[in-house]
C-alpha atoms as a PDB file:
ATOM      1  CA  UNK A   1     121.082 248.114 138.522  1.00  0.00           C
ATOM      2  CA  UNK A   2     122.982 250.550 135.639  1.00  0.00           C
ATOM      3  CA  UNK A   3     121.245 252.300 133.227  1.00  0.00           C
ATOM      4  CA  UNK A   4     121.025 250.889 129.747  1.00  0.00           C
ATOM      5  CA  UNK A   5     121.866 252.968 127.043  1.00  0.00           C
ATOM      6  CA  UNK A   6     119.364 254.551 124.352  1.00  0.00           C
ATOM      7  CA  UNK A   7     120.439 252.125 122.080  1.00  0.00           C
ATOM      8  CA  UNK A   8     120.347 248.730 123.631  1.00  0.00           C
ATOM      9  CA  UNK A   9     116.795 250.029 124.813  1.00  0.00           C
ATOM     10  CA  UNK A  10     115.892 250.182 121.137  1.00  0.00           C
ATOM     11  CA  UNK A  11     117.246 246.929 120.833  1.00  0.00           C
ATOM     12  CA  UNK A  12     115.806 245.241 123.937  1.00  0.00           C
ATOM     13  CA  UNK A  13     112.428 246.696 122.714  1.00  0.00           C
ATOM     14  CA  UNK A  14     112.665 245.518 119.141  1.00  0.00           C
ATOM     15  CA  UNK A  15     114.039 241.872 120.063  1.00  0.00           C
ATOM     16  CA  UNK A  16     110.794 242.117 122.294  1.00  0.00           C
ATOM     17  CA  UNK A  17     108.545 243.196 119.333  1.00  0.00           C
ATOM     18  CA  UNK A  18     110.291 241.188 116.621  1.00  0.00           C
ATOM     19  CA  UNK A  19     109.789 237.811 118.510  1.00  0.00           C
ATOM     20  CA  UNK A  20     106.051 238.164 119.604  1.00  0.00           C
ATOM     21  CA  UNK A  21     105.884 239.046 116.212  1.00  0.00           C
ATOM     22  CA  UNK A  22     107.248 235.951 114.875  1.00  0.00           C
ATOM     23  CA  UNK A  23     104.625 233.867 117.527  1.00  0.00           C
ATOM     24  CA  UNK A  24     101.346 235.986 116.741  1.00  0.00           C
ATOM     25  CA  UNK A  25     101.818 235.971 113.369  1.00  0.00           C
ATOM     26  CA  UNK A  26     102.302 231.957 113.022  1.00  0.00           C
ATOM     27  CA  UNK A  27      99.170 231.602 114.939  1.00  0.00           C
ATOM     28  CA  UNK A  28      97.252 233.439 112.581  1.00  0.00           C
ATOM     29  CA  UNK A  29      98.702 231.971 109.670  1.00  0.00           C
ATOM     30  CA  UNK A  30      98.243 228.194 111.130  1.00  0.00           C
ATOM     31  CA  UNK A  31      94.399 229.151 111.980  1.00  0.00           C
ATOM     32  CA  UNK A  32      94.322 230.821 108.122  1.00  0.00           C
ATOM     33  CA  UNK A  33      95.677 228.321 106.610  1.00  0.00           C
ATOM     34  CA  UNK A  34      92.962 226.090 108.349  1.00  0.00           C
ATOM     35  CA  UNK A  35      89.802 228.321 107.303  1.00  0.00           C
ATOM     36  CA  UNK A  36      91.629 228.492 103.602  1.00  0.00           C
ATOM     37  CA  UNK A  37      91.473 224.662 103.040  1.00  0.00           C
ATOM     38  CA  UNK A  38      88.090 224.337 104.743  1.00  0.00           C
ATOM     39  CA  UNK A  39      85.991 227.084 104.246  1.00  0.00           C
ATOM     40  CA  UNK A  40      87.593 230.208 101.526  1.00  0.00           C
ATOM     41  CA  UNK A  41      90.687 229.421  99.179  1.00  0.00           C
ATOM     42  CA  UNK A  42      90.879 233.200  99.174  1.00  0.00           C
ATOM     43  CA  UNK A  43      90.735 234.258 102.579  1.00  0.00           C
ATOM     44  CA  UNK A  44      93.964 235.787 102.847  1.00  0.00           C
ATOM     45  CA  UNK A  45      93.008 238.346 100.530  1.00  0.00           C
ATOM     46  CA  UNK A  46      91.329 239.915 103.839  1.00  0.00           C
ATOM     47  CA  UNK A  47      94.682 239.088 106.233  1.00  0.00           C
ATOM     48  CA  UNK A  48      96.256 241.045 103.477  1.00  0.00           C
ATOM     49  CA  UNK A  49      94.243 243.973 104.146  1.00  0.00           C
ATOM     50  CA  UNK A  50      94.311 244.033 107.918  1.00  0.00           C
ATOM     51  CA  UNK A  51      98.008 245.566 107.080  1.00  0.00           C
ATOM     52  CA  UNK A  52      96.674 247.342 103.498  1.00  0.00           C
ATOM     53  CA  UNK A  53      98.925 244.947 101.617  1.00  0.00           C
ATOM     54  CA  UNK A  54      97.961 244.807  97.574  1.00  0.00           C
ATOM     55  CA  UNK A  55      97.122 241.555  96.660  1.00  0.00           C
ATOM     56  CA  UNK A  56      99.839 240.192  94.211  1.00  0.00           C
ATOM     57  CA  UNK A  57      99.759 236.441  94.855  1.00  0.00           C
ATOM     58  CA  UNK A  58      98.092 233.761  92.650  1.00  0.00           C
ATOM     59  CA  UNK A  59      97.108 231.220  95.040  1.00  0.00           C
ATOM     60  CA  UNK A  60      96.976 230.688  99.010  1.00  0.00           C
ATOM     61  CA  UNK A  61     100.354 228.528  98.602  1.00  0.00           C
ATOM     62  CA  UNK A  62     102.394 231.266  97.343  1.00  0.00           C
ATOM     63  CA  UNK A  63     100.749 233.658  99.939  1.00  0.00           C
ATOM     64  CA  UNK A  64     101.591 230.618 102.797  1.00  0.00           C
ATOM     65  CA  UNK A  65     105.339 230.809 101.400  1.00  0.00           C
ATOM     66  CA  UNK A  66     105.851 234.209 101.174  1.00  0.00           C
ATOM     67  CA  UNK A  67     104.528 234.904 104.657  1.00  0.00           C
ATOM     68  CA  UNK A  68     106.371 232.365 106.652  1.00  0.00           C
ATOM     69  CA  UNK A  69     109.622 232.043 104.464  1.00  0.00           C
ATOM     70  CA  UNK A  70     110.463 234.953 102.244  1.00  0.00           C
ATOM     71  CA  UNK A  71     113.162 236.706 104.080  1.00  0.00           C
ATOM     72  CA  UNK A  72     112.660 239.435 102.017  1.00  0.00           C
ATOM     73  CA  UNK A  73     109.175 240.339 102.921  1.00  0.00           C
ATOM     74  CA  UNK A  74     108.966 242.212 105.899  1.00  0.00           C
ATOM     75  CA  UNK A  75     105.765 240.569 106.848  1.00  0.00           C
ATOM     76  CA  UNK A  76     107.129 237.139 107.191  1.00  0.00           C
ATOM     77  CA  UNK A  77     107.767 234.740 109.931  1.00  0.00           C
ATOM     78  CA  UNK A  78     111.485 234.344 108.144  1.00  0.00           C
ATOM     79  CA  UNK A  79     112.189 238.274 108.272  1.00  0.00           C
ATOM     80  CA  UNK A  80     111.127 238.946 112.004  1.00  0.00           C
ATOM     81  CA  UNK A  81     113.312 235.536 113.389  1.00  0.00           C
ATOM     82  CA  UNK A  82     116.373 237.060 111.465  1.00  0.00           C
ATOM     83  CA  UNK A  83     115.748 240.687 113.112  1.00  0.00           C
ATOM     84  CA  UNK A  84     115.181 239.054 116.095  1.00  0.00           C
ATOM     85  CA  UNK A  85     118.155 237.168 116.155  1.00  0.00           C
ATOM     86  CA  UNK A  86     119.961 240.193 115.117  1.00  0.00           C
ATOM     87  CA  UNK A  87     118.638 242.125 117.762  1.00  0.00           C
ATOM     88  CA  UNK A  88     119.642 239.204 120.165  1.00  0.00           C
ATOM     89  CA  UNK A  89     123.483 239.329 119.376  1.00  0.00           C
ATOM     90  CA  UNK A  90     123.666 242.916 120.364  1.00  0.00           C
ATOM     91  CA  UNK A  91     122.302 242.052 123.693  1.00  0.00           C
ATOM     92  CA  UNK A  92     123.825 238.611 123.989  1.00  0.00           C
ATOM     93  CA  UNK A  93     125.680 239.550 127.434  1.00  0.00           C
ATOM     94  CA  UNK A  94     121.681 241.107 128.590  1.00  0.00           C
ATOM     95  CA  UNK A  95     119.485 238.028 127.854  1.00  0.00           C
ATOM     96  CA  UNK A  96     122.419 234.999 128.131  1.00  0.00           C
ATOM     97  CA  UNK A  97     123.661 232.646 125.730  1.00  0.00           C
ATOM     98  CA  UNK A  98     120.707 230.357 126.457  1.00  0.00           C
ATOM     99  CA  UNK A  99     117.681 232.769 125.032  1.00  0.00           C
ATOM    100  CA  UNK A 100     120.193 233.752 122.193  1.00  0.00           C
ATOM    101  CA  UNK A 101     120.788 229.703 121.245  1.00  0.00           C
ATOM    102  CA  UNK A 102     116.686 229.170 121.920  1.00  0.00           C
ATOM    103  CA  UNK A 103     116.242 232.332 118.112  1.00  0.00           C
ATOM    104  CA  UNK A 104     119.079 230.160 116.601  1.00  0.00           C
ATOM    105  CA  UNK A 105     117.330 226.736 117.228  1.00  0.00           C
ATOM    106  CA  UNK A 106     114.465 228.592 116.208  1.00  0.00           C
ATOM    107  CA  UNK A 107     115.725 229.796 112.528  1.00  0.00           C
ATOM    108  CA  UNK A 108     117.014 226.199 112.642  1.00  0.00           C
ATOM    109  CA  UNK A 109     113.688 224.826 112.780  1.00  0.00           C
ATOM    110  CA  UNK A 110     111.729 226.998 110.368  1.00  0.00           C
ATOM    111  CA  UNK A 111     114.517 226.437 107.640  1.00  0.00           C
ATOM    112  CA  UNK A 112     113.741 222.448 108.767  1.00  0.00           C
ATOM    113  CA  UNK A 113     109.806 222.883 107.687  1.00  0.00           C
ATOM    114  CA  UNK A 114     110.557 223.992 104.301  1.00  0.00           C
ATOM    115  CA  UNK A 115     111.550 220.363 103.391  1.00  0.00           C
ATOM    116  CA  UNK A 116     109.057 218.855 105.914  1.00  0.00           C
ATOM    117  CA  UNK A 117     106.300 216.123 104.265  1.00  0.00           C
ATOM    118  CA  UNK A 118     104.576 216.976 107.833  1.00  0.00           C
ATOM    119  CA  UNK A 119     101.060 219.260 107.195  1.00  0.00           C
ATOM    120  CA  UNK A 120     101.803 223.044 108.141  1.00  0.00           C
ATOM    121  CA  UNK A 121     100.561 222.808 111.579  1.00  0.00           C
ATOM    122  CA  UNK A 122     102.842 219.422 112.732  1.00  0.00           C
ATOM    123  CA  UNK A 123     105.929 220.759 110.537  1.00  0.00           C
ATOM    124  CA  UNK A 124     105.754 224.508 112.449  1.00  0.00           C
ATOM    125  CA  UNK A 125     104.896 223.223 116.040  1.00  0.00           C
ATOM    126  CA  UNK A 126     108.534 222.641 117.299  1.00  0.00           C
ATOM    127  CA  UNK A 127     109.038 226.382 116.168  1.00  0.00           C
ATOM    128  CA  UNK A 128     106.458 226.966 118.671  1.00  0.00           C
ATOM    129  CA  UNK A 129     107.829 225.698 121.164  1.00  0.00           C
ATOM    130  CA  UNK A 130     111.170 227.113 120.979  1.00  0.00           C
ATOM    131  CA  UNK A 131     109.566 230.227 121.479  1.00  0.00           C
ATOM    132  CA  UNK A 132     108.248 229.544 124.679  1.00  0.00           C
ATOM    133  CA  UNK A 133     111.496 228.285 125.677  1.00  0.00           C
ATOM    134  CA  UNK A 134     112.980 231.832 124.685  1.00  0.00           C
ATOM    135  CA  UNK A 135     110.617 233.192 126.480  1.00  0.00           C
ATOM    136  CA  UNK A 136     111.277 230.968 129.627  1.00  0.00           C
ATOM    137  CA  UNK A 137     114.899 232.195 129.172  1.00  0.00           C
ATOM    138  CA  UNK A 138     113.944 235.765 129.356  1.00  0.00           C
ATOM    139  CA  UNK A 139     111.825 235.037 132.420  1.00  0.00           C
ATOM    140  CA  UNK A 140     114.596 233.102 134.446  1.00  0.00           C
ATOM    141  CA  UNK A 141     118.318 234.253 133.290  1.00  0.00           C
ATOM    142  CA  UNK A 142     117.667 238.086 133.381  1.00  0.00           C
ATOM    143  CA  UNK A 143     118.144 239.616 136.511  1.00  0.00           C
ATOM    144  CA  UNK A 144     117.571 243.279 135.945  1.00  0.00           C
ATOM    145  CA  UNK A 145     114.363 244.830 135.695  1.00  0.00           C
ATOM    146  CA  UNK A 146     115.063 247.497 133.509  1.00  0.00           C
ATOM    147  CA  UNK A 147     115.873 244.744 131.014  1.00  0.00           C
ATOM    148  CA  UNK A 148     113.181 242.714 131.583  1.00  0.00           C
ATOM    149  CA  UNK A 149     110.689 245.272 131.605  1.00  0.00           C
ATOM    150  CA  UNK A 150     111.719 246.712 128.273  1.00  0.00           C
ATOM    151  CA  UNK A 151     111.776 243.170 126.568  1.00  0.00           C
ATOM    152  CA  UNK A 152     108.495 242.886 127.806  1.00  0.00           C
ATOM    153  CA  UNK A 153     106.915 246.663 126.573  1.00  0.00           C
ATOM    154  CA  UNK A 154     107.910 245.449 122.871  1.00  0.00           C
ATOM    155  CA  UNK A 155     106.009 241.962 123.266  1.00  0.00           C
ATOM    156  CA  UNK A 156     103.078 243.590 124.429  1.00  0.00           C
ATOM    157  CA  UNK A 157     103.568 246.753 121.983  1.00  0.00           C
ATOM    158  CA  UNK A 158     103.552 244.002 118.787  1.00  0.00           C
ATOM    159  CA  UNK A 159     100.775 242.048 120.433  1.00  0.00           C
ATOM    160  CA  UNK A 160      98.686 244.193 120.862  1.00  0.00           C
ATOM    161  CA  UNK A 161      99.278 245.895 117.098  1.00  0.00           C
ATOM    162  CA  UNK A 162      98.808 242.793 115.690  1.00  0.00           C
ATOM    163  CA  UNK A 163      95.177 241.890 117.597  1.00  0.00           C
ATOM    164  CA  UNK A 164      94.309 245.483 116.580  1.00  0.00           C
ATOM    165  CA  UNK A 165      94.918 244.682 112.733  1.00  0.00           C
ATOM    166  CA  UNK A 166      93.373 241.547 112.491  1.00  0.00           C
ATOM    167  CA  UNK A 167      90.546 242.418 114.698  1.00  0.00           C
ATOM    168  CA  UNK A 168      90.774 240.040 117.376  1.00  0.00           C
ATOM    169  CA  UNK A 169      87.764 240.152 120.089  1.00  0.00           C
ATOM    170  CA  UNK A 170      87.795 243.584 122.270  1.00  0.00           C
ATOM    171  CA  UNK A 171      87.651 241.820 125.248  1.00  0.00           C
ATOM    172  CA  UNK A 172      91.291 240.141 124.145  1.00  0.00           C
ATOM    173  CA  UNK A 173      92.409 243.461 123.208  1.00  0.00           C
ATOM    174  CA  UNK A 174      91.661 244.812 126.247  1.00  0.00           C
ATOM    175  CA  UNK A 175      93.842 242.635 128.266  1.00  0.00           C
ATOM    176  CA  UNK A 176      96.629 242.666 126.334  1.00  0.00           C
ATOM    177  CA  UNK A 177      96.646 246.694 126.584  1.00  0.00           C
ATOM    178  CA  UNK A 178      95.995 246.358 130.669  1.00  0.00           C
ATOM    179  CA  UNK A 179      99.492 244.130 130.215  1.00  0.00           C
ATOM    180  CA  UNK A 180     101.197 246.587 128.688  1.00  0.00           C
ATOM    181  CA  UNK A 181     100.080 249.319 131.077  1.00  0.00           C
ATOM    182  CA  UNK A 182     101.749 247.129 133.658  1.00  0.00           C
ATOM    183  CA  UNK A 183     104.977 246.929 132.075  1.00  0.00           C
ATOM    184  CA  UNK A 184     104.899 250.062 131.588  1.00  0.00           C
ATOM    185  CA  UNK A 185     104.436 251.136 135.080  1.00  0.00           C
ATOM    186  CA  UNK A 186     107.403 248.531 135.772  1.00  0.00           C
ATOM    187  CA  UNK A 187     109.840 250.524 133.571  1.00  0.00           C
ATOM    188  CA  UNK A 188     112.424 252.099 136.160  1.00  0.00           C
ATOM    189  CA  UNK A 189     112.008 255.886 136.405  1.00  0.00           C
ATOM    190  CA  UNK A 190     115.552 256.645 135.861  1.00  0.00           C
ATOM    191  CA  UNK A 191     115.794 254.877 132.538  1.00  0.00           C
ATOM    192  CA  UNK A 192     116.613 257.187 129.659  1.00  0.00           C
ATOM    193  CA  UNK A 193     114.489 254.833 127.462  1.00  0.00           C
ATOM    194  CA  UNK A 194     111.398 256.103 128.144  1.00  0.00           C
ATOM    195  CA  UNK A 195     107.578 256.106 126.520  1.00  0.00           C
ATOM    196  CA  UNK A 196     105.233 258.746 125.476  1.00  0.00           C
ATOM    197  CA  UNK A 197     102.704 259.710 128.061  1.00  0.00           C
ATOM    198  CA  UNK A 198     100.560 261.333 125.431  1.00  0.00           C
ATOM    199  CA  UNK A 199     100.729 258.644 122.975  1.00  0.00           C
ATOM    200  CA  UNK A 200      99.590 256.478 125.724  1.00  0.00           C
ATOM    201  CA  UNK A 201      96.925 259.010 126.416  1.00  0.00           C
ATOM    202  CA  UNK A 202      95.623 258.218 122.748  1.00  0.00           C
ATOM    203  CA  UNK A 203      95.714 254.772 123.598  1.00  0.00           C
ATOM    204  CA  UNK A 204      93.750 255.186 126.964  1.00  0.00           C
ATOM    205  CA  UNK A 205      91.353 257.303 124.859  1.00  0.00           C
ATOM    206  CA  UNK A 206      90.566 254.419 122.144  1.00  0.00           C
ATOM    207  CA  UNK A 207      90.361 251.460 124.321  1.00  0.00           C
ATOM    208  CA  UNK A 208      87.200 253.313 126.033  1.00  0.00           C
ATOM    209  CA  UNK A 209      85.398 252.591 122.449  1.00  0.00           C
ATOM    210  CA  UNK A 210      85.093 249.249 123.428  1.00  0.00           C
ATOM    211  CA  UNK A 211      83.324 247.173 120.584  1.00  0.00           C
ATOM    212  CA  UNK A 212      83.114 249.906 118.318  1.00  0.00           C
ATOM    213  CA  UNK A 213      87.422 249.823 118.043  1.00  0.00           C
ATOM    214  CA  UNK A 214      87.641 248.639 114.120  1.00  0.00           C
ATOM    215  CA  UNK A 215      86.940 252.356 113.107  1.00  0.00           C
ATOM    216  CA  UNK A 216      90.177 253.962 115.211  1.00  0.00           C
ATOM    217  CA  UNK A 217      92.397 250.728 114.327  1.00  0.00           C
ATOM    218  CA  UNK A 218      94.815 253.217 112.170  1.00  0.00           C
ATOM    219  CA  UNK A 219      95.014 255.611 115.131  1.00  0.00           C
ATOM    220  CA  UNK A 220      95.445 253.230 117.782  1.00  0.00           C
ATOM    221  CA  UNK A 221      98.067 251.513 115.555  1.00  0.00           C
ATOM    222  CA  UNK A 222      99.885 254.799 114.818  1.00  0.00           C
ATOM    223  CA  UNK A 223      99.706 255.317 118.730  1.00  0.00           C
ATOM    224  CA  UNK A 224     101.459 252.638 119.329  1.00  0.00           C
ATOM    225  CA  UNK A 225     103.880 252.489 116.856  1.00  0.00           C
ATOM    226  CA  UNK A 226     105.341 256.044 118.322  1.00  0.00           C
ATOM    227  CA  UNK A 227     104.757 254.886 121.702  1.00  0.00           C
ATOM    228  CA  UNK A 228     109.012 254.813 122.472  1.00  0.00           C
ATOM    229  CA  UNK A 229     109.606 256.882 119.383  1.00  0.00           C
ATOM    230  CA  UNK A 230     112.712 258.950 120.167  1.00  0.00           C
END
């Protein structure tokens, strides 16, 4: 097994973090979307401020448009499958032609659900589902664990920022951060892309709060976030 360079660690880490991004946050806009038709009109006003986002949109549509297919806004579905996909050229010789072709389907498919007379939930699904199958791609067609294990710290990394900002149950939290201990413990010790034991110290430190998380959200997000800061 060679040693990957600082760079294509960054890279293997953020096409890690940019697709789990892309899955998360369709969940939560799909379940959203549901409360917003059934229960509040205005609910995203509060999704908004899980990532202290000013509220300049006029109804939940435009806030449902932005979000999934503004390529502009750096919160959308659109802008993380494009760095993703950027991400995956770099490292197309890494994680194979096949997980590369699975982001490309994938951009395929969102751009498809713009003109789809489908509700949100049936037009998005296949999107879904390509995701997985990147995933499955990652899982089967790369052989090196230094690879791998990388890919993997940046899915749990963005996971686990994203259940911290929209306050998903502890208990779910938890898990996910027990994950990423594990991949990190997997990442080979001669790698020159390497984490920060006292950011992860932080971390360690905040997920003993338990229930009581909400009020160290910033911190543990801030944690994270320079977690493989060079």
């Amino acid at each position: 097994m060679g040693t990957i360079s600082l760079e294509h660690g960054d890279h293997l880490f953020w096409l890690g973090r940019y697709t789990e991004r892309v899955h998360t946050t369709l969940r939560a806009l799909e379940k959203l979307y549901d409360n917003m038709i059934d229960v509040n009109s205005e609910k995203y006003v509060e999704y908004l401020a899980c990532f202290s986002l000013p509220n300049t949109y006029s109804s939940k549509e435009e806030f449902m448009t932005s979000f999934i297919y503004d390529p502009t806004n750096p919160n959308s579905v659109a802008y993380s499958l494009e760095k993703a996909y950027d991400n995956g050229i770099v490292l197309r010789e890494e994680i194979s032609t096949e997980a590369l072709s699975f982001l490309q389907m994938a951009i395929d498919i969102l751009e498809k659900s713009k003109k789809s007379k489908q509700g949100l939930r049936l037009a998005l699904l296949p999107l879904e589902d390509i995701l997985f199958g990147f995933w499955g791609c990652i899982a089967d067609y790369i052989y090196d664990d230094e690879i791998k294990t990388i890919i993997y710290c940046g899915k749990s990394v963005e996971r686990l920022d994203l259940y911290l900002r929209l306050r998903f149950p502890f208990e779910k939290i938890y898990m996910e951060f027990e994950r990423l201990c594990k991949h990190l413990r997997g990442v080979p010790k001669n790698t020159p892309y390497r984490y920060n034991t006292k950011q992860l110290s932080t971390l360690v430190e905040l997920m003993g709060m338990g229930d009581d998380y909400v009020s160290d959200v910033p911190q543990a997000v801030a944690a994270l976030d320079a977690l493989f800061a060079s």
